[in-house]
N, C-alpha and C. Protein backbone atom coordinates (compact mmCIF):
# COMPACT_ATOMS: atom_id res chain seq x y z
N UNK A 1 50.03 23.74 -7.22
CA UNK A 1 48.69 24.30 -7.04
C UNK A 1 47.82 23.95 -8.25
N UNK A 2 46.66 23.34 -7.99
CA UNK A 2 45.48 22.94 -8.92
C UNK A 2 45.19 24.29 -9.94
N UNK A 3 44.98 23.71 -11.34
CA UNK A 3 44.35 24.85 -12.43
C UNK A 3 42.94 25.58 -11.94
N UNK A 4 42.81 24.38 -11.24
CA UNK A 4 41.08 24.92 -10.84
C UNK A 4 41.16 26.04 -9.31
N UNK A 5 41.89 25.69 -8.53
CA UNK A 5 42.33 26.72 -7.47
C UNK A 5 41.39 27.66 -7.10
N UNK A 6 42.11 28.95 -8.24
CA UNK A 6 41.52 29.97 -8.01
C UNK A 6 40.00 30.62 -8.32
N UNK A 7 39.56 29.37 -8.54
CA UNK A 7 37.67 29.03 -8.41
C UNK A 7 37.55 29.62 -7.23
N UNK A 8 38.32 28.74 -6.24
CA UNK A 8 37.91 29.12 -4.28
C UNK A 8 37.75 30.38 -3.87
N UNK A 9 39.17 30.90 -4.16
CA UNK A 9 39.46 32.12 -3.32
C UNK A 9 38.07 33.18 -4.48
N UNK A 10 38.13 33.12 -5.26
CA UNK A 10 36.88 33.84 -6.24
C UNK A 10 35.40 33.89 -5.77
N UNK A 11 35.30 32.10 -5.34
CA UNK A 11 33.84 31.51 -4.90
C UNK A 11 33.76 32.79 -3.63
N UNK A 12 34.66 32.50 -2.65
CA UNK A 12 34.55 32.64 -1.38
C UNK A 12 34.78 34.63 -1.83
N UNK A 13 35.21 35.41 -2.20
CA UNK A 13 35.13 36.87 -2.44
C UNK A 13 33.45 37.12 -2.56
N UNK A 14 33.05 36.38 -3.54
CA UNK A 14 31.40 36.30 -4.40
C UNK A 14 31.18 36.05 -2.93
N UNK A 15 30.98 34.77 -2.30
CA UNK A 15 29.61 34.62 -1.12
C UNK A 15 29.67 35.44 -0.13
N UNK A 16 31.02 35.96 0.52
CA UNK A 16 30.97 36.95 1.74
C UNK A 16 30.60 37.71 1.34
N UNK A 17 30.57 38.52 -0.06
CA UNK A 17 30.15 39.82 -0.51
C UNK A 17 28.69 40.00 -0.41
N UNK A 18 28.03 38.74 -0.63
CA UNK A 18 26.61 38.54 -0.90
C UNK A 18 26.39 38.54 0.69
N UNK A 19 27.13 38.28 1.34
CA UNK A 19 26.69 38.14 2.94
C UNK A 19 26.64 39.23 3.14
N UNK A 20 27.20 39.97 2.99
CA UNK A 20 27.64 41.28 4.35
C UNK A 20 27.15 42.27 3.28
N UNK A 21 26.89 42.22 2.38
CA UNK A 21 26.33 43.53 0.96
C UNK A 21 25.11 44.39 1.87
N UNK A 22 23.85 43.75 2.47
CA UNK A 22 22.77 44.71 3.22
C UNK A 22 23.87 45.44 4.58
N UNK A 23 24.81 45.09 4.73
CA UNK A 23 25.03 45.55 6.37
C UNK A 23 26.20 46.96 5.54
N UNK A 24 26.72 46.70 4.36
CA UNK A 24 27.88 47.71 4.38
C UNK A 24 27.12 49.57 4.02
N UNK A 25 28.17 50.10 4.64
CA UNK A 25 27.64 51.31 4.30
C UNK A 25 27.19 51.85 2.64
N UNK A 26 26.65 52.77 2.46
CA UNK A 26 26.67 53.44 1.10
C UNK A 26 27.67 53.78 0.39
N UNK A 27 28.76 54.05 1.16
CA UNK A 27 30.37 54.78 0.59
C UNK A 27 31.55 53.57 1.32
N UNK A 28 31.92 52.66 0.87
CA UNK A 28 33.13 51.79 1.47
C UNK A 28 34.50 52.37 0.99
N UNK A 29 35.03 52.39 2.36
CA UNK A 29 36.31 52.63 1.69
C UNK A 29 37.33 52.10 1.04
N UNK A 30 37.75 52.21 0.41
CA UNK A 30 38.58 51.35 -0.96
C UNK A 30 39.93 51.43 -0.85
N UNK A 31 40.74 52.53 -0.32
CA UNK A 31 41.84 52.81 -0.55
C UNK A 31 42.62 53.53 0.72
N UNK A 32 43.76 53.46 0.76
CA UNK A 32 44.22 54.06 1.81
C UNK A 32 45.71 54.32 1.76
N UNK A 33 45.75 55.11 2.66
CA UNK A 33 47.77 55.72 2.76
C UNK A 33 48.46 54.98 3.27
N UNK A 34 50.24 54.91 3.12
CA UNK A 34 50.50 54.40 3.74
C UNK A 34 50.69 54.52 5.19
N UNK A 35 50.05 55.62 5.93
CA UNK A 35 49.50 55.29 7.07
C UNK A 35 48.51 54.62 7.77
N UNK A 36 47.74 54.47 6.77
CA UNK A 36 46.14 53.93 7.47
C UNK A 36 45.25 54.80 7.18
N UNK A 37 45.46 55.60 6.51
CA UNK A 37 44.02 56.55 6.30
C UNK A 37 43.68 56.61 4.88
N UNK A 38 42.59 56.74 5.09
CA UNK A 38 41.23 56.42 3.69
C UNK A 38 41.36 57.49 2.94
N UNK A 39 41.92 57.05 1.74
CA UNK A 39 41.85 58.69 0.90
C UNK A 39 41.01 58.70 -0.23
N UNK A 40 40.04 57.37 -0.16
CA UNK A 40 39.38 57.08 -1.08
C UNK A 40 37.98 56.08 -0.94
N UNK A 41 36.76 56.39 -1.71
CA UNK A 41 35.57 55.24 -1.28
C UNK A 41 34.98 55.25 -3.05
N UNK A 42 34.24 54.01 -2.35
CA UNK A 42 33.42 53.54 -3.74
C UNK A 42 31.95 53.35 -3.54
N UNK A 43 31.25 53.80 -4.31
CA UNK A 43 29.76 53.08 -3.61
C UNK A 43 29.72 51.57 -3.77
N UNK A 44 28.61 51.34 -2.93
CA UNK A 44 28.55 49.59 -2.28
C UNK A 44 29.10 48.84 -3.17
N UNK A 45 27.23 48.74 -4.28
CA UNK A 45 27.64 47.93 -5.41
C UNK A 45 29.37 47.19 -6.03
N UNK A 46 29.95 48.85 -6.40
CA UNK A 46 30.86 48.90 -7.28
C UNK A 46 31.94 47.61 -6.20
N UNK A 47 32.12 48.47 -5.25
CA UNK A 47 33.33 48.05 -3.99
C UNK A 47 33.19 46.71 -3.80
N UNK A 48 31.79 45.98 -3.55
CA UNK A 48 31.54 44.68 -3.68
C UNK A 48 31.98 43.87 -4.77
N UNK A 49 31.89 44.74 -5.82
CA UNK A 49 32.21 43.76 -7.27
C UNK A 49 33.38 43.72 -7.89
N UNK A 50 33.80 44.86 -7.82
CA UNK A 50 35.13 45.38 -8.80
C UNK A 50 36.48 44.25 -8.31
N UNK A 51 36.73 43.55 -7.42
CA UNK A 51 37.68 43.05 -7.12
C UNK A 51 37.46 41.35 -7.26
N UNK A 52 36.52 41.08 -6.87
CA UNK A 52 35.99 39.81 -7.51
C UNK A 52 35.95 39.44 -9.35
N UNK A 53 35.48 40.62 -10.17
CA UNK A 53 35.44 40.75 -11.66
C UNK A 53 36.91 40.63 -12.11
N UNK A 54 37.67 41.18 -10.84
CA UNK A 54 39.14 41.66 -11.69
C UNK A 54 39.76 40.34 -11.32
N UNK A 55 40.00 39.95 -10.11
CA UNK A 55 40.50 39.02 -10.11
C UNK A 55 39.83 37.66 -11.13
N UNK A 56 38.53 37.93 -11.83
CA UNK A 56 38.41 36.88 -12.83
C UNK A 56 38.82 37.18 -13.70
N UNK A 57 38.88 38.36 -14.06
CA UNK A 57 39.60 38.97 -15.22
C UNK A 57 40.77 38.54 -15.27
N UNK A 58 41.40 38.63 -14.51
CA UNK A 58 43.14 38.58 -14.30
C UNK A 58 43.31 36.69 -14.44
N UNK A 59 42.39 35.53 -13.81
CA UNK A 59 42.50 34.17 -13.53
C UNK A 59 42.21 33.95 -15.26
N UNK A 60 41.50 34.87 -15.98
CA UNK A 60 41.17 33.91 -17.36
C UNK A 60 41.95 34.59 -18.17
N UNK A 61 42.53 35.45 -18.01
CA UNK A 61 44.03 36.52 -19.03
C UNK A 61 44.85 35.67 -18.70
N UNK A 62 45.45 35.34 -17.79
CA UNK A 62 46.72 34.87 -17.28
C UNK A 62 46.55 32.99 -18.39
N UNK A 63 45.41 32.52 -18.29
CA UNK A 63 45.14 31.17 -18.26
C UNK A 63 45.21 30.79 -20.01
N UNK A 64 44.52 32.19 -21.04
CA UNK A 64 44.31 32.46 -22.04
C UNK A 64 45.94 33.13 -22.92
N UNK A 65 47.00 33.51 -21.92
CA UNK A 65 48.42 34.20 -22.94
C UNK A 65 48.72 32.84 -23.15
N UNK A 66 49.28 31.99 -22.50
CA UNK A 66 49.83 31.21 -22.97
C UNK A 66 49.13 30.88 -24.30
N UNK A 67 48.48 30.52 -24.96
CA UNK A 67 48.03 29.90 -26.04
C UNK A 67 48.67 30.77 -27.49
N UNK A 68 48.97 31.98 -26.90
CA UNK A 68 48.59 33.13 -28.27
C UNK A 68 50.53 33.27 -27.91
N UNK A 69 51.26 32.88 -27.34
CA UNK A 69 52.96 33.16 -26.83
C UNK A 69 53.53 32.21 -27.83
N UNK A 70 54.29 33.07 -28.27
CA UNK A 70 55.32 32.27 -30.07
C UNK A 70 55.93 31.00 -29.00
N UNK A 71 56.49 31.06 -27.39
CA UNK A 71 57.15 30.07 -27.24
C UNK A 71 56.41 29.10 -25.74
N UNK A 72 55.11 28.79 -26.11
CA UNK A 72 54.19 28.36 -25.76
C UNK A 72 54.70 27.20 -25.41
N UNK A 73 55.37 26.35 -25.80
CA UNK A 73 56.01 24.99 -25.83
C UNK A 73 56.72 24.68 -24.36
N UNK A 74 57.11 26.05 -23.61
CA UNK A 74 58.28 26.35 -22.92
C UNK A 74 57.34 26.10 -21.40
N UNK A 75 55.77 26.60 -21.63
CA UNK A 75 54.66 26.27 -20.32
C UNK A 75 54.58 24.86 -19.71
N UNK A 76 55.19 23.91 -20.29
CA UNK A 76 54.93 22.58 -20.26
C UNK A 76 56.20 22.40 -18.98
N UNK A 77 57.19 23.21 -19.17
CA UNK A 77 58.41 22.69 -18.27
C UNK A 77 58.29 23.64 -16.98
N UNK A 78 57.49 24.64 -16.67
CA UNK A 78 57.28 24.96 -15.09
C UNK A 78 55.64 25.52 -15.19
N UNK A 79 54.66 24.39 -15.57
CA UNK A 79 53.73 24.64 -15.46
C UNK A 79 53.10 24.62 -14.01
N UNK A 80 53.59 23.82 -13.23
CA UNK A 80 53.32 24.01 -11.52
C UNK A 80 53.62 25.28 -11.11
N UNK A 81 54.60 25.89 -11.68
CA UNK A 81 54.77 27.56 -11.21
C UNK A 81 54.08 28.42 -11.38
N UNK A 82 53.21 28.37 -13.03
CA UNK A 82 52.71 29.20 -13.45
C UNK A 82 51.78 29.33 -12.95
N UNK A 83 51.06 28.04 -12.24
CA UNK A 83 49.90 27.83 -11.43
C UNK A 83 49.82 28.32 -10.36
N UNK A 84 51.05 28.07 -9.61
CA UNK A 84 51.37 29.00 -8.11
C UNK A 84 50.86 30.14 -8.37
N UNK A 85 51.89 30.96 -9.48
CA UNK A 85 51.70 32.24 -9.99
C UNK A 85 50.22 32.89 -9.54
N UNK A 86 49.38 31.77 -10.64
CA UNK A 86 48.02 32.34 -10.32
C UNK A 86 47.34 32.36 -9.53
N UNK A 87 47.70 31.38 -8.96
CA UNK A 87 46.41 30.95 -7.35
C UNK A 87 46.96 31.77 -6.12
N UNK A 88 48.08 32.62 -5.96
CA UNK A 88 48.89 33.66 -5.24
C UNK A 88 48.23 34.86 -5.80
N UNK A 89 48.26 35.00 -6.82
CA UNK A 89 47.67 36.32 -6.89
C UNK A 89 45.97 36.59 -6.97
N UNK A 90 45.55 35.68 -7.11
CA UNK A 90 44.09 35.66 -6.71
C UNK A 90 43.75 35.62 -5.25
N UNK A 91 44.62 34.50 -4.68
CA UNK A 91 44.54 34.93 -2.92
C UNK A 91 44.96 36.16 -2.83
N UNK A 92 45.60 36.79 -3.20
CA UNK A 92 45.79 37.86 -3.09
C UNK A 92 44.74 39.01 -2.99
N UNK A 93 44.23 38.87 -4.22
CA UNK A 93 43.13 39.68 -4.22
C UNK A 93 41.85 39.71 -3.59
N UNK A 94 41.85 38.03 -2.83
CA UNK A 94 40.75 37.71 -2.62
C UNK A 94 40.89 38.44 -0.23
N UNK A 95 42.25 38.31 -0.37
CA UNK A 95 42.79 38.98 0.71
C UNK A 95 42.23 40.26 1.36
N UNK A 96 42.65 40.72 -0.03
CA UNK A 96 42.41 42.43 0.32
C UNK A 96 40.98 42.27 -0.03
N UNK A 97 40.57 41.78 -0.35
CA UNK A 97 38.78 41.84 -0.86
C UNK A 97 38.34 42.03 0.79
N UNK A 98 38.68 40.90 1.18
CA UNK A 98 37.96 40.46 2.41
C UNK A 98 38.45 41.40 3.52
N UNK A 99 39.66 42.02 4.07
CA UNK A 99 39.95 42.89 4.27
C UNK A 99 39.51 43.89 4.49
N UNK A 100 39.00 44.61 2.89
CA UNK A 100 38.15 46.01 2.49
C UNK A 100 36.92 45.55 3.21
N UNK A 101 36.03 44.77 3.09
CA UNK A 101 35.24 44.42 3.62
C UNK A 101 34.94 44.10 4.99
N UNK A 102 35.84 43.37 5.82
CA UNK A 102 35.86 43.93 7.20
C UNK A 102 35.91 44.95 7.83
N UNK A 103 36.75 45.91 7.18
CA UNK A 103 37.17 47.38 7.61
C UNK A 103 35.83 47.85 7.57
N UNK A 104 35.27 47.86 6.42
CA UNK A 104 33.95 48.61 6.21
C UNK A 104 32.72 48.37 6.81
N UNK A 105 32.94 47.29 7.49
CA UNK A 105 31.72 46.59 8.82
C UNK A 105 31.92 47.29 9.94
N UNK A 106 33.61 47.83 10.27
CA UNK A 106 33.94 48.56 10.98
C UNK A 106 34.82 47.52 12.47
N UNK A 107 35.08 46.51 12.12
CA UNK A 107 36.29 45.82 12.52
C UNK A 107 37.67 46.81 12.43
N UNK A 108 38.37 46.31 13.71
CA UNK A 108 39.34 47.16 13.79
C UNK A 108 40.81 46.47 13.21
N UNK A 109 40.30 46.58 11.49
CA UNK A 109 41.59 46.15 10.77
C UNK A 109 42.49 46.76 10.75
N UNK A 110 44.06 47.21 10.74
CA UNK A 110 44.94 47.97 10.48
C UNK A 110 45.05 47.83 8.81
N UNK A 111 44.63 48.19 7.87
CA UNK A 111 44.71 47.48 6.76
C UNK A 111 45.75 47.92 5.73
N UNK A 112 46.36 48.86 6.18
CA UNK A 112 48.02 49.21 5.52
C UNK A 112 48.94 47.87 5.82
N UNK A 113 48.65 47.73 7.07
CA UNK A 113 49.31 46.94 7.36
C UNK A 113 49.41 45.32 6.78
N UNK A 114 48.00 45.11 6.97
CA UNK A 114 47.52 43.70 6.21
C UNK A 114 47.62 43.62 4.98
N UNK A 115 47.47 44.62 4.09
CA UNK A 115 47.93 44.96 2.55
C UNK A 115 49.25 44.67 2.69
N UNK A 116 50.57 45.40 3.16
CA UNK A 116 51.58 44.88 3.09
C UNK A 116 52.22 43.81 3.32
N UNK A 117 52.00 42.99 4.31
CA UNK A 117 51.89 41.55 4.84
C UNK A 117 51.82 41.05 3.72
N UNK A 118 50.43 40.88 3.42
CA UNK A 118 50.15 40.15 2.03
C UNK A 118 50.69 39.92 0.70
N UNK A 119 50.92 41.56 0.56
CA UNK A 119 52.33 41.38 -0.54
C UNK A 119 53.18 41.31 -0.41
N UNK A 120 53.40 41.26 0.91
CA UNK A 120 55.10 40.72 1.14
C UNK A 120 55.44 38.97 1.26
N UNK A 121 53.68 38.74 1.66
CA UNK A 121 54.67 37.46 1.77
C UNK A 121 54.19 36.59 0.34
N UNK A 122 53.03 36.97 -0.71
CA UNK A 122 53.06 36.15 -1.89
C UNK A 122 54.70 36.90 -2.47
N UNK A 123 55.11 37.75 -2.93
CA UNK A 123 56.26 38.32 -3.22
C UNK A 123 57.64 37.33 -2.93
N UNK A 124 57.37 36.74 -1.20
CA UNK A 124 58.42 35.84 -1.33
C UNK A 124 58.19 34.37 -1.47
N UNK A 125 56.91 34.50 -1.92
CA UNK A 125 56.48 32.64 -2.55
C UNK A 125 56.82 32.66 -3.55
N UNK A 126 56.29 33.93 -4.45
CA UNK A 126 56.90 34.00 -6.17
C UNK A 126 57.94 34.32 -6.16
N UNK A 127 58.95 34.94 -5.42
CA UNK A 127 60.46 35.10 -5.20
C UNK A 127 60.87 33.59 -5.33
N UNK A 128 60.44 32.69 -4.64
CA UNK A 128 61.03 31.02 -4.63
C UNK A 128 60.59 30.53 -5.90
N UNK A 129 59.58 30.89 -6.23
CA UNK A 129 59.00 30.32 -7.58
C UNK A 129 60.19 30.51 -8.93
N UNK A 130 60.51 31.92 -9.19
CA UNK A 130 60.94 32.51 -10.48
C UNK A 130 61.80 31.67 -10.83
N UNK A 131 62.93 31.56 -10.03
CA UNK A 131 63.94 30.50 -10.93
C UNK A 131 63.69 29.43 -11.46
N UNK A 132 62.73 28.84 -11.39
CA UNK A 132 61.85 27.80 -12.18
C UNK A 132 61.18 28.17 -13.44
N UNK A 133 60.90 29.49 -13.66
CA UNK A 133 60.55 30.27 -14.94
C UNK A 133 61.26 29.43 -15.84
N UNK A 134 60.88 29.21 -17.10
CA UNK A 134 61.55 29.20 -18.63
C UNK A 134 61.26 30.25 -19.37
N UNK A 135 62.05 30.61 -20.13
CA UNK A 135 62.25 31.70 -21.41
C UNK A 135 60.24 31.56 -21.87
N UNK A 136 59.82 32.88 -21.76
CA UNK A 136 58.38 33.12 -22.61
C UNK A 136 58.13 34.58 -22.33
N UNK A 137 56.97 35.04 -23.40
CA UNK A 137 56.82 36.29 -23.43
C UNK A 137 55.60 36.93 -22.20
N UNK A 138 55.48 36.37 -21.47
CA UNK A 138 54.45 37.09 -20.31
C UNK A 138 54.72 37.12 -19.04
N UNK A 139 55.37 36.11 -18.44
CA UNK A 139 55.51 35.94 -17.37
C UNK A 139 57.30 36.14 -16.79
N UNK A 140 57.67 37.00 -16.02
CA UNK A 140 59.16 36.57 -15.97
C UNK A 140 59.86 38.41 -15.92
N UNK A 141 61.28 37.99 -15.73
CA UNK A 141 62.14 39.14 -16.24
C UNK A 141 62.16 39.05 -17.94
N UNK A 142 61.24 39.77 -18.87
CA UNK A 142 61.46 39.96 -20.20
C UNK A 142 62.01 41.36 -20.24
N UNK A 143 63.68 40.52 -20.78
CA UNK A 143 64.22 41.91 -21.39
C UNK A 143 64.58 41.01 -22.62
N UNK A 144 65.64 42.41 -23.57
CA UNK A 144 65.95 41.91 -24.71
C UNK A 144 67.17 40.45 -24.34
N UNK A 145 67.40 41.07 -23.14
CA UNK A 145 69.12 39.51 -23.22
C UNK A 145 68.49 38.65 -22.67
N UNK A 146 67.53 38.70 -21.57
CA UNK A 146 67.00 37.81 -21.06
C UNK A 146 66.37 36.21 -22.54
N UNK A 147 65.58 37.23 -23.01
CA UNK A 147 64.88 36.05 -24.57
C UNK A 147 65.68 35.85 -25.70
N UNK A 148 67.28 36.76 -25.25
CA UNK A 148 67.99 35.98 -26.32
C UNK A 148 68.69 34.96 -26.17
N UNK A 149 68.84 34.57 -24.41
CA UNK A 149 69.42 33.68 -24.59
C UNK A 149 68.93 33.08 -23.07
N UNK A 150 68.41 31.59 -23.38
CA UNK A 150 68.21 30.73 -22.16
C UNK A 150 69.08 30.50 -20.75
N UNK A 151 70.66 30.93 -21.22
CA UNK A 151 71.53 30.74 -19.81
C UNK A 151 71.12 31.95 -19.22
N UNK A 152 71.05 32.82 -19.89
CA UNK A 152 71.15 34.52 -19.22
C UNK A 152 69.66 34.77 -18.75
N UNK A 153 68.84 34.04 -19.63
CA UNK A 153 67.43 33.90 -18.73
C UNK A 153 67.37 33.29 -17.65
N UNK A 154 67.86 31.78 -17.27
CA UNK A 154 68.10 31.23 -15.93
C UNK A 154 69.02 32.04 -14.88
N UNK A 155 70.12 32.59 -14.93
CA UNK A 155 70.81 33.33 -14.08
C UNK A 155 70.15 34.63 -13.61
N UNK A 156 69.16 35.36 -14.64
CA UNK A 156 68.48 36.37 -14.09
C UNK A 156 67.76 36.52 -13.14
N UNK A 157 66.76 35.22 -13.12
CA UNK A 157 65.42 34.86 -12.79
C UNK A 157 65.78 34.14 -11.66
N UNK A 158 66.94 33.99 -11.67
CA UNK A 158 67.46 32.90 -9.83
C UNK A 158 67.94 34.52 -9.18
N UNK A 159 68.84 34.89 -9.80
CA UNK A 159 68.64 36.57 -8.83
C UNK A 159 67.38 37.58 -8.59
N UNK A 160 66.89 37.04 -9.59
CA UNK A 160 65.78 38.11 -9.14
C UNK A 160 64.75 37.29 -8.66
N UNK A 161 65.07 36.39 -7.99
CA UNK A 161 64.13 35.09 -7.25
C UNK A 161 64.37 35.70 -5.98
N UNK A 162 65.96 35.92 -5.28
CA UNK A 162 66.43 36.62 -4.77
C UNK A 162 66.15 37.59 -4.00
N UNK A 163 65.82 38.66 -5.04
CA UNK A 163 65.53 40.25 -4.77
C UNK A 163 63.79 40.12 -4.42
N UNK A 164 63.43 39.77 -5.11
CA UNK A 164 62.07 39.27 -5.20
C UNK A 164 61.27 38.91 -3.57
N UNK A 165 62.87 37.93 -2.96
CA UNK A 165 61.96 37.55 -1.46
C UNK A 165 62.84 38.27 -0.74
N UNK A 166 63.57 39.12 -0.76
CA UNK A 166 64.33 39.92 -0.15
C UNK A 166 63.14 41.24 0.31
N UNK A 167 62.45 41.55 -0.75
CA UNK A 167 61.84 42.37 -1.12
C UNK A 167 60.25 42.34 -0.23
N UNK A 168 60.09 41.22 -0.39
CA UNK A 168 58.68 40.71 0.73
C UNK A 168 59.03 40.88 1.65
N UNK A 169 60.29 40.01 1.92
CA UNK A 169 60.45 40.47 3.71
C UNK A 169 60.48 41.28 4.19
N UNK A 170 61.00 42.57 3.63
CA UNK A 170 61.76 43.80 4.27
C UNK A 170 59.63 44.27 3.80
N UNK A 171 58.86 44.23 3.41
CA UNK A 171 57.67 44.59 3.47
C UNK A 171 57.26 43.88 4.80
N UNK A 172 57.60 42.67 4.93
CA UNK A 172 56.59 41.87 5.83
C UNK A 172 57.45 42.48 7.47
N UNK A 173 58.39 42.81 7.43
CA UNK A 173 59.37 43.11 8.68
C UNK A 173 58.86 44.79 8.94
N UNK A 174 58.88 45.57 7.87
CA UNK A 174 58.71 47.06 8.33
C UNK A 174 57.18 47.08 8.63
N UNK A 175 55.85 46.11 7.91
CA UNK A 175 54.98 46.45 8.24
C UNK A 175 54.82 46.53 9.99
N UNK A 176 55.36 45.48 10.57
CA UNK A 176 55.47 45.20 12.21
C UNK A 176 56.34 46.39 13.09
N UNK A 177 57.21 46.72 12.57
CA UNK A 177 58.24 47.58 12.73
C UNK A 177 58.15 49.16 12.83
N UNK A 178 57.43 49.51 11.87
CA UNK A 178 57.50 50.99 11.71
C UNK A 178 56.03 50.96 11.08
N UNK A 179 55.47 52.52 11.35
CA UNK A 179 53.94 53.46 10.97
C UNK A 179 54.05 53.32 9.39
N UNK A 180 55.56 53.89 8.94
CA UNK A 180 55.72 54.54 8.08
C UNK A 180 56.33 53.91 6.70
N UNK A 181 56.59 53.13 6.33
CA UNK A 181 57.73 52.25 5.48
C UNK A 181 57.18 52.55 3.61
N UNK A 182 56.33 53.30 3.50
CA UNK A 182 56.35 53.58 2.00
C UNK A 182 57.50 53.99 1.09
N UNK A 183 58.63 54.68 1.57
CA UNK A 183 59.74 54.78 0.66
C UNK A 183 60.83 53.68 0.87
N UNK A 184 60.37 52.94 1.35
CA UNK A 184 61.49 52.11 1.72
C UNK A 184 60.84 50.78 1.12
N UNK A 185 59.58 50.73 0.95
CA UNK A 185 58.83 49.64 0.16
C UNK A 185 59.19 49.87 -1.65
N UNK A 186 58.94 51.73 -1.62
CA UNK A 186 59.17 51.88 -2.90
C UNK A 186 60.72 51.90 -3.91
N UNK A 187 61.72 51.43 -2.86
CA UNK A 187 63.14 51.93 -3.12
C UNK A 187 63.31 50.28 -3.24
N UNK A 188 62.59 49.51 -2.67
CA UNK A 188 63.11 48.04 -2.51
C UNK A 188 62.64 46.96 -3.69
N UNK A 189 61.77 48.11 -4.13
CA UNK A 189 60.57 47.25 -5.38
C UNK A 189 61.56 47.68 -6.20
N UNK A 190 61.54 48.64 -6.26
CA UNK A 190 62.50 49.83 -7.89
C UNK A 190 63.23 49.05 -7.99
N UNK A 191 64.09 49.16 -6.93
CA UNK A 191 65.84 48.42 -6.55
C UNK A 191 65.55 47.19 -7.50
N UNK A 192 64.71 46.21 -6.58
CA UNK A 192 64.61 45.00 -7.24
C UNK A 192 64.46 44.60 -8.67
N UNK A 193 63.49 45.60 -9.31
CA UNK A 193 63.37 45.41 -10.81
C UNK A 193 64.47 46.06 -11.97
N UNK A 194 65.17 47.25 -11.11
CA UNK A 194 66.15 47.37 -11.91
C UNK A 194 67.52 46.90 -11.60
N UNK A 195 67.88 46.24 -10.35
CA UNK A 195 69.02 45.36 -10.31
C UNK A 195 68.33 43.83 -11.23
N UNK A 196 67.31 43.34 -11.14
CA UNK A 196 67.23 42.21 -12.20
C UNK A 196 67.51 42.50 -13.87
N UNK A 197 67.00 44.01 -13.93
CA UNK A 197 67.19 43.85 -15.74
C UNK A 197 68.94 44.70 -15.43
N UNK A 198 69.56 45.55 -14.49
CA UNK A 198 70.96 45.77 -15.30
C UNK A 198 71.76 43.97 -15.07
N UNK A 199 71.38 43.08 -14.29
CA UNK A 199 71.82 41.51 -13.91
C UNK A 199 71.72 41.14 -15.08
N UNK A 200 70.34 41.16 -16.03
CA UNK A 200 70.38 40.06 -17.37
C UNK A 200 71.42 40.80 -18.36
N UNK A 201 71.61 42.21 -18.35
CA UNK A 201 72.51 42.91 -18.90
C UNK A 201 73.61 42.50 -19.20
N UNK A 202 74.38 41.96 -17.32
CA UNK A 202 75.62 42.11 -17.48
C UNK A 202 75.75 40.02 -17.88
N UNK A 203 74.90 39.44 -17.27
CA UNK A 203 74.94 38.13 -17.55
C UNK A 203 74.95 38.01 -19.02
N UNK A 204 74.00 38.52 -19.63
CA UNK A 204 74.27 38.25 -21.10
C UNK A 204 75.54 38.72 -21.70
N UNK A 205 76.32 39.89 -21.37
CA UNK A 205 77.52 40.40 -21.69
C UNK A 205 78.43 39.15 -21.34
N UNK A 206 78.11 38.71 -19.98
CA UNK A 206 79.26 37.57 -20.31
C UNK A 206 79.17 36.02 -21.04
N UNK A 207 77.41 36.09 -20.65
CA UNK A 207 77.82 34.93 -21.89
C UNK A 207 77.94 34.88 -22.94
N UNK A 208 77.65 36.05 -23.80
CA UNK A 208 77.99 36.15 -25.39
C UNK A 208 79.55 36.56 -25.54
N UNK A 209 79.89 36.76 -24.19
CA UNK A 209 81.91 37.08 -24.40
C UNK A 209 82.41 35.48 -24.42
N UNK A 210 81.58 34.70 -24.22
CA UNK A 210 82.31 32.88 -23.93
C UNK A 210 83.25 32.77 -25.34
């Protein structure tokens, strides 16, 4: 994926917003349960902007660590990933942008639903991605065994590549499946992040036993 990428999905948040900005109500709704219901609004302005700003926020943070990371050197060997990385999570945002914005025209989005979709399925693009990670301080499973040692960093980051698209699916399968799937989204995320750091745990235990 191109450095320049996530220009698009940004461009295209900015012009629909500018389109449809006279037609949306005064109060858009912003947020919702995991049933489908609105437990939250923003006025226009804000709702129009706040997700477009962030996701630039987030495209020039992400673009700007590397430079200031002691092992900066290490971006050069899965720099196509890091790029994925970003241009996934800006579609991302640029997703739900557009999304919030249909709903609020009053299209009959299910948008629990489309929220989960979405993170289920960048979840299992960056699930395929991770094991391509190298050892650095921003991006990745950073624990202490993970950055002490490069084998135990590769073995982590291929399991939790793993858990990672294990983890989308069972989002992208219950959204179709069931009303209800919030504890089972939230048990599968947990799961996932703490079976990857007790994994670099026990991986590093065995490779410092070699």
């Amino acid at each position: 994926m191109r450095k320049w990428y996530p220009a698009l999905p940004i461009a295209v948040m900015v012009i629909v917003s500018m389109i449809v900005y006279p037609r949306l109500p005064d109060q858009v709704p912003t947020h919702w349960d995991w049933q489908g219901q609105v437990n939250d609004w923003q006025s226009r302005p804000l709702a129009v902007a706040f997700l477009p700003m962030l996701a630039l926020v987030i495209w020039g943070a992400m673009r700007a660590l590397p430079s200031i990371d002691p092992r900066r050197a290490n971006y050069t060997k899965f720099q196509p990933t890091y790029d994925f990385v970003i241009g996934a999570t800006v579609t991302l945002m640029a997703l739900i942008h557009l999304a919030v914005l249909a709903s609020a025209l009053g299209a009959p989005v299910p948008i629990h639903r489309v929220i989960q979709i979405a993170v289920g399925l960048v979840l299992v693009a960056i699930g395929n991605q991770l094991p391509r990670a190298r050892s650095n301080w921003w991006f990745g499973v950073r624990t202490p065994w993970t950055l002490s040692n490069d084998r135990v960093w590769e073995r982590t980051h291929r399991v939790a590549g793993y858990l990672m698209t294990a983890c989308g699916a069972v989002m992208i399968i219950g959204a179709f499946m069931f009303d209800f799937i919030g504890p089972l989204v939230l048990v599968c995320v947990v799961g996932s992040v703490i079976g990857s750091v007790i994994f670099s745990y026990l991986a590093w235990r065995q490779e410092t036993s070699k």
